[in-house]
Protein backbone atom coordinates (compact mmCIF):
# COMPACT_ATOMS: atom_id res chain seq x y z
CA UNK A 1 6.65 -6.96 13.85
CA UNK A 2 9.58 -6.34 10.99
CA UNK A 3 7.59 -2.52 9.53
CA UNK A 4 11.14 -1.02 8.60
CA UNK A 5 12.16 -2.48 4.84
CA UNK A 6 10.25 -4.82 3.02
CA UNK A 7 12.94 -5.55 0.74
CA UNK A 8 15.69 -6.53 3.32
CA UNK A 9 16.59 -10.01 3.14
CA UNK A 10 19.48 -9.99 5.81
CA UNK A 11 16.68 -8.20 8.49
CA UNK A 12 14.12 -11.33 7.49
CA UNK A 13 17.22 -13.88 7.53
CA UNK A 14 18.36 -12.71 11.31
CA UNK A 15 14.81 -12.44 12.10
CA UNK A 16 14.11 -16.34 11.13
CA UNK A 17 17.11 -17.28 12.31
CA UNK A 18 16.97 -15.69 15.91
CA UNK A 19 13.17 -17.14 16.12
CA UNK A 20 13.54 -20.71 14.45
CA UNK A 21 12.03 -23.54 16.67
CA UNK A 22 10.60 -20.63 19.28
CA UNK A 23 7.09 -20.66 18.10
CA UNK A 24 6.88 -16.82 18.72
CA UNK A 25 5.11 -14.47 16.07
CA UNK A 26 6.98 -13.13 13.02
CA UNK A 27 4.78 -10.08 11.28
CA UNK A 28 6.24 -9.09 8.11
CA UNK A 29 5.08 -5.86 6.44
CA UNK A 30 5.09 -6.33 2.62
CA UNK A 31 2.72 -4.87 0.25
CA UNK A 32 0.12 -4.51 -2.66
CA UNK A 33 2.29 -3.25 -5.07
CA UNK A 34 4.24 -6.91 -5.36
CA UNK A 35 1.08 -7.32 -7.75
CA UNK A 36 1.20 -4.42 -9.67
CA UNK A 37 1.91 -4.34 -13.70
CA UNK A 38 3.62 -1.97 -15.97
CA UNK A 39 0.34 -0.16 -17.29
CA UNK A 40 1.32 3.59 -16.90
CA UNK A 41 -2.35 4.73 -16.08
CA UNK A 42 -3.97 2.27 -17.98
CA UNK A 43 -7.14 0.15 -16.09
CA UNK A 44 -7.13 -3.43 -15.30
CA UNK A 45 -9.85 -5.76 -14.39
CA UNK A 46 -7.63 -8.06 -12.61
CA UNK A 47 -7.72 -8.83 -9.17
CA UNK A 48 -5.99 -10.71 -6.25
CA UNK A 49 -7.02 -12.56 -3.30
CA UNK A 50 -4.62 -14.07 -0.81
CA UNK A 51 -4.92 -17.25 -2.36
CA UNK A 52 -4.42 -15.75 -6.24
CA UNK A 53 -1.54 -16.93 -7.81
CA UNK A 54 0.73 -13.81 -9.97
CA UNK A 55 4.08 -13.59 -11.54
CA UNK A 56 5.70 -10.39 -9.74
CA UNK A 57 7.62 -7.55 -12.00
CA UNK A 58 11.49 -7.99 -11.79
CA UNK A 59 11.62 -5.16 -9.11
CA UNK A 60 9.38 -6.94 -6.86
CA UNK A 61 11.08 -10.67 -7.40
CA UNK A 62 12.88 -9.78 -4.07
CA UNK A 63 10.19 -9.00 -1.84
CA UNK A 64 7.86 -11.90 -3.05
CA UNK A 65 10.64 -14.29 -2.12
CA UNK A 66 11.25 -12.74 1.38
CA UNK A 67 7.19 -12.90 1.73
CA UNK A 68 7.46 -16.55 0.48
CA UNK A 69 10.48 -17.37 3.20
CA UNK A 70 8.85 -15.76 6.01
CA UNK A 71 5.43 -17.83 5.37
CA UNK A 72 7.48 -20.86 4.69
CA UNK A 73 9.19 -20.54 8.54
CA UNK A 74 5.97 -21.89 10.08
CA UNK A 75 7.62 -25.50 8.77
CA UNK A 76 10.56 -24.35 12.03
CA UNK A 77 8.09 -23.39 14.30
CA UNK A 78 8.13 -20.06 13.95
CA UNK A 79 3.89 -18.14 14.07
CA UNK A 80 5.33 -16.26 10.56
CA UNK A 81 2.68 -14.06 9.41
CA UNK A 82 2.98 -11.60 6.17
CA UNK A 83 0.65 -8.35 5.48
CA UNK A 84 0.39 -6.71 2.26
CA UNK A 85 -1.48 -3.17 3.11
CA UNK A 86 -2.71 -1.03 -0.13
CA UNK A 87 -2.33 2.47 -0.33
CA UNK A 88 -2.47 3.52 3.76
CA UNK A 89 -4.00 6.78 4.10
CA UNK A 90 -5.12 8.75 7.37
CA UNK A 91 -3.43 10.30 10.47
CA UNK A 92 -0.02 8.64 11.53
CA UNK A 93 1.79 8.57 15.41
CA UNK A 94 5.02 8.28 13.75
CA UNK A 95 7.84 10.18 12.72
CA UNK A 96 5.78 10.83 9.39
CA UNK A 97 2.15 11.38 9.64
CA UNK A 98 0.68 11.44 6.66
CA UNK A 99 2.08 8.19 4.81
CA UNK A 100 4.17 8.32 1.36
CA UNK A 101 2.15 8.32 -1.94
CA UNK A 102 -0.30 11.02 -0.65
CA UNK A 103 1.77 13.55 0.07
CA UNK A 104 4.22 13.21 -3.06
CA UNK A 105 0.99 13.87 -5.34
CA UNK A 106 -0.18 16.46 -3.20
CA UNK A 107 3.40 17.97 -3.52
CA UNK A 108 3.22 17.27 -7.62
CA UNK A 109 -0.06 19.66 -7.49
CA UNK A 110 1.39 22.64 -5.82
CA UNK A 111 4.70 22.81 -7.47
CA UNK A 112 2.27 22.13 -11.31
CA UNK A 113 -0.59 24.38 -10.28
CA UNK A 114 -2.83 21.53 -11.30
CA UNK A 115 -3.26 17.96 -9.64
CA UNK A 116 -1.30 14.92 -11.94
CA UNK A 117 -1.53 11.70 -12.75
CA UNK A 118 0.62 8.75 -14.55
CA UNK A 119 -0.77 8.91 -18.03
CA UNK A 120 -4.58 8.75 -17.88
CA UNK A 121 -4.87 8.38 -14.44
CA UNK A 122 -7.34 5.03 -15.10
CA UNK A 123 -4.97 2.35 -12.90
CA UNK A 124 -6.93 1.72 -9.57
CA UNK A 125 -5.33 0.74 -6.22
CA UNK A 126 -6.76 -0.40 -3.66
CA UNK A 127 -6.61 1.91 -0.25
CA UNK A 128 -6.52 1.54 3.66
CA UNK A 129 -6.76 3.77 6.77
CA UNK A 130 -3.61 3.49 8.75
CA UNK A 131 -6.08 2.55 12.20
CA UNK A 132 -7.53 -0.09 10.33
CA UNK A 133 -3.88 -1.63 9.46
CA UNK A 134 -2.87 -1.45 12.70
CA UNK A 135 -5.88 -2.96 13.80
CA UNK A 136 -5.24 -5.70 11.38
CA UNK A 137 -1.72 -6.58 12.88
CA UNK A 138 -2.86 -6.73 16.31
CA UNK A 139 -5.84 -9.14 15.17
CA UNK A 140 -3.00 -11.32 13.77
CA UNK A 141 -0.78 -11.06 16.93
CA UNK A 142 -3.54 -12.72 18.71
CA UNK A 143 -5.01 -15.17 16.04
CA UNK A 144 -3.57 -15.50 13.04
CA UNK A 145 -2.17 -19.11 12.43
CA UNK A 146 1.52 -20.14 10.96
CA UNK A 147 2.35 -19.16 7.07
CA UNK A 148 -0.76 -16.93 6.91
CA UNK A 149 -0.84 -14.17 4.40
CA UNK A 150 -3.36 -10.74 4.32
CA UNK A 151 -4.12 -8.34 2.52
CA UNK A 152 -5.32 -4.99 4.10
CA UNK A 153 -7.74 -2.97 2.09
CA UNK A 154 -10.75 -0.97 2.52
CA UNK A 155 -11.95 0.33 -1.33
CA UNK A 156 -10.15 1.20 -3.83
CA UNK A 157 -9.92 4.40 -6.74
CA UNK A 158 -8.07 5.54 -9.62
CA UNK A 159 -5.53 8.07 -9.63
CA UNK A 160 -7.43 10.38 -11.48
CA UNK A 161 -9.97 10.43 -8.94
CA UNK A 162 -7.14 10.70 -6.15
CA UNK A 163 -5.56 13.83 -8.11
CA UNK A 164 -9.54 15.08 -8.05
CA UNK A 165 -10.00 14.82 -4.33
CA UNK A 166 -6.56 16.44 -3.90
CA UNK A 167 -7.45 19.47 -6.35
CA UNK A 168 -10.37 20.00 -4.37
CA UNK A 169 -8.45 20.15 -1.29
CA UNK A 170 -6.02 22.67 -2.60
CA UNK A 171 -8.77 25.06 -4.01
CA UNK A 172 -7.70 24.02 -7.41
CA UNK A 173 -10.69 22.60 -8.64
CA UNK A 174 -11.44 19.15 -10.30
CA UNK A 175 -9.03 19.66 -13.57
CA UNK A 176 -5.92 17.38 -13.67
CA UNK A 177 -3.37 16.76 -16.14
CA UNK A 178 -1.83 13.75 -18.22
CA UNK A 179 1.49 12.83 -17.44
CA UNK A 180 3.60 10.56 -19.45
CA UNK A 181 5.52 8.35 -17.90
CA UNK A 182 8.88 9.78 -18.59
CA UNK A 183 8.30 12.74 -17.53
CA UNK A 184 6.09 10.88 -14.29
CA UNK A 185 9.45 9.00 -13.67
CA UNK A 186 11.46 12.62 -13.62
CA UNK A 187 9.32 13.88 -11.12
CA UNK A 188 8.34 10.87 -8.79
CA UNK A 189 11.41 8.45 -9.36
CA UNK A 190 11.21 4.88 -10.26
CA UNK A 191 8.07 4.57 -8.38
CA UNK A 192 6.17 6.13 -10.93
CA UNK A 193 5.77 2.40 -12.61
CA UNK A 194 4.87 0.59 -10.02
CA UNK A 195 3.40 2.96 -6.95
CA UNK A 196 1.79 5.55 -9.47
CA UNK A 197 1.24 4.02 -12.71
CA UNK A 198 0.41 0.57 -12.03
CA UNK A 199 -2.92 -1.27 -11.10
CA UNK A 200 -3.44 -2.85 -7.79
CA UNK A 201 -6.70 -4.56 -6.69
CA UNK A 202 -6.38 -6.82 -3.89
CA UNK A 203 -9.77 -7.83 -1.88
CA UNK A 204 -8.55 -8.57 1.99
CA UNK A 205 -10.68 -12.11 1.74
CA UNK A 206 -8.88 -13.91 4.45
CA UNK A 207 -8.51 -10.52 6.17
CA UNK A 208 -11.77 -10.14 7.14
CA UNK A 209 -12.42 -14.31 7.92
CA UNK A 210 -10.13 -13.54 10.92
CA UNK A 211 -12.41 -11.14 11.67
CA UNK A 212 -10.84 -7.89 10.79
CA UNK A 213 -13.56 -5.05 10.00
CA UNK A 214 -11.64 -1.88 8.65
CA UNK A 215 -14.10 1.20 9.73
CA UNK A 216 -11.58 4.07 9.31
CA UNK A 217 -12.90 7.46 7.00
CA UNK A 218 -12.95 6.99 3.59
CA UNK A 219 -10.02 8.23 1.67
CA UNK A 220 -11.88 11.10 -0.19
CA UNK A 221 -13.01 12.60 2.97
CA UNK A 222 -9.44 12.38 5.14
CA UNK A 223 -8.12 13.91 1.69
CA UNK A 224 -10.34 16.95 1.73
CA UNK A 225 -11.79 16.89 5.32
CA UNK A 226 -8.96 15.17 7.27
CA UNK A 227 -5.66 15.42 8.74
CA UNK A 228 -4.42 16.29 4.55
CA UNK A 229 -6.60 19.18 4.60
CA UNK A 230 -5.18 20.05 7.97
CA UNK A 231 -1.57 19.72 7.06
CA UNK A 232 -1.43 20.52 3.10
CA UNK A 233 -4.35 22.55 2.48
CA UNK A 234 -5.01 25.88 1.51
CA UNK A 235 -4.08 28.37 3.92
């Protein structure tokens, strides 16, 4: 299971290489955002499916084409498998416990007095408990067939709504604030576009055929209830 860079090519290239012809399991970790769009906090109906077809943004190019070579291995006997999780949420057992994009708005909201979002906050992403991803790689360990692509995701919200849920946690009440996306991009990096400003809906179709049924706590609830209340919240 390759869960250390999705973006690195020579990892996936020594990875195929080392496993060609062995017809041992290759689970990539990729993700949702390889769909997302440039529409700083903007809504879009659009969705994906595993079988959806989508032009990636420039940044992303790279990781659809490692996605694309890892799938395409199962032609040299290689059980190649690629994931795309959503936003994971929920209580970690590794080195970080809390995820990524969580914890950077939850940081945004302390330092601003206020919770933030990229422009109108209006962009939904999808969302998935960390148990339930891991419980989705194991189900693939065991069945998933050659080439086979998921996505994991259990819901989905807008960022407004997120920056809600986290003012609540923080005592600061349900008022956010606007955030152009220069000034977004000063404070959360490059990321901003794609992570924080971007839409993505994926529905987990082929996911749950294999039999996959995510059951972790909702995302509101670990926000204000959970292990973010535990480790960020007021004190």
């Amino acid at each position: 299971m390759n869960a250390a860079n999705s973006d690195n090519a020579f990892v996936v290239h020594a990875l195929l290489t080392g496993l060609k012809g062995s017809g041992k399991v290759l689970i990539q970790t990729s993700g949702s955002s390889v769909v997302g769009t440039y529409d700083n906090g903007e809504a879009s109906e659009t969705t994906f499916d595993e079988d959806t077809p989508f032009t990636p943004e420039p940044e992303k190019a790279m990781r659809v084409a490692i996605d694309n070579q890892v799938r395409a291995a199962a032609d040299g006997n290689v059980r190649s498998v690629v994931i795309r999780p959503t936003l994971i949420y929920g209580r970690g057992i590794g080195v970080t416990a809390t995820s990524i994009q969580l914890p950077k708005l939850i940081d945004v909201a302390r330092k601003a007095g206020v919770p933030r979002h990229v422009g109108r906050g209006q962009n939904i992403w999808g969302h998935v408990h960390i148990a339930d991803v891991a419980d989705l790689y194991m189900l693939a360990l065991e069945k998933a067939p050659a080439g086979a692509l998921y996505y994991a995701e259990n819901g989905e919200a807008n960022f407004k709504a997120v920056a809600q849920s986290i003012g609540r946690m923080l005592g600061l009440g349900d008022q956010t604030q606007d955030w152009p996306i220069g000034e977004a991009v000063d404070g959360l990096g490059p990321g901003a576009y794609l992570s924080f400003g971007s839409n993505s809906r994926v529905r987990g179709v082929k996911s749950r055929a294999l039999g996959w049924q995510p059951k972790g706590r909702a995302l509101f609830d670990e926000i204000e209830n959970g292990v973010y209340a535990e480790v960020y919240g007021k004190k």
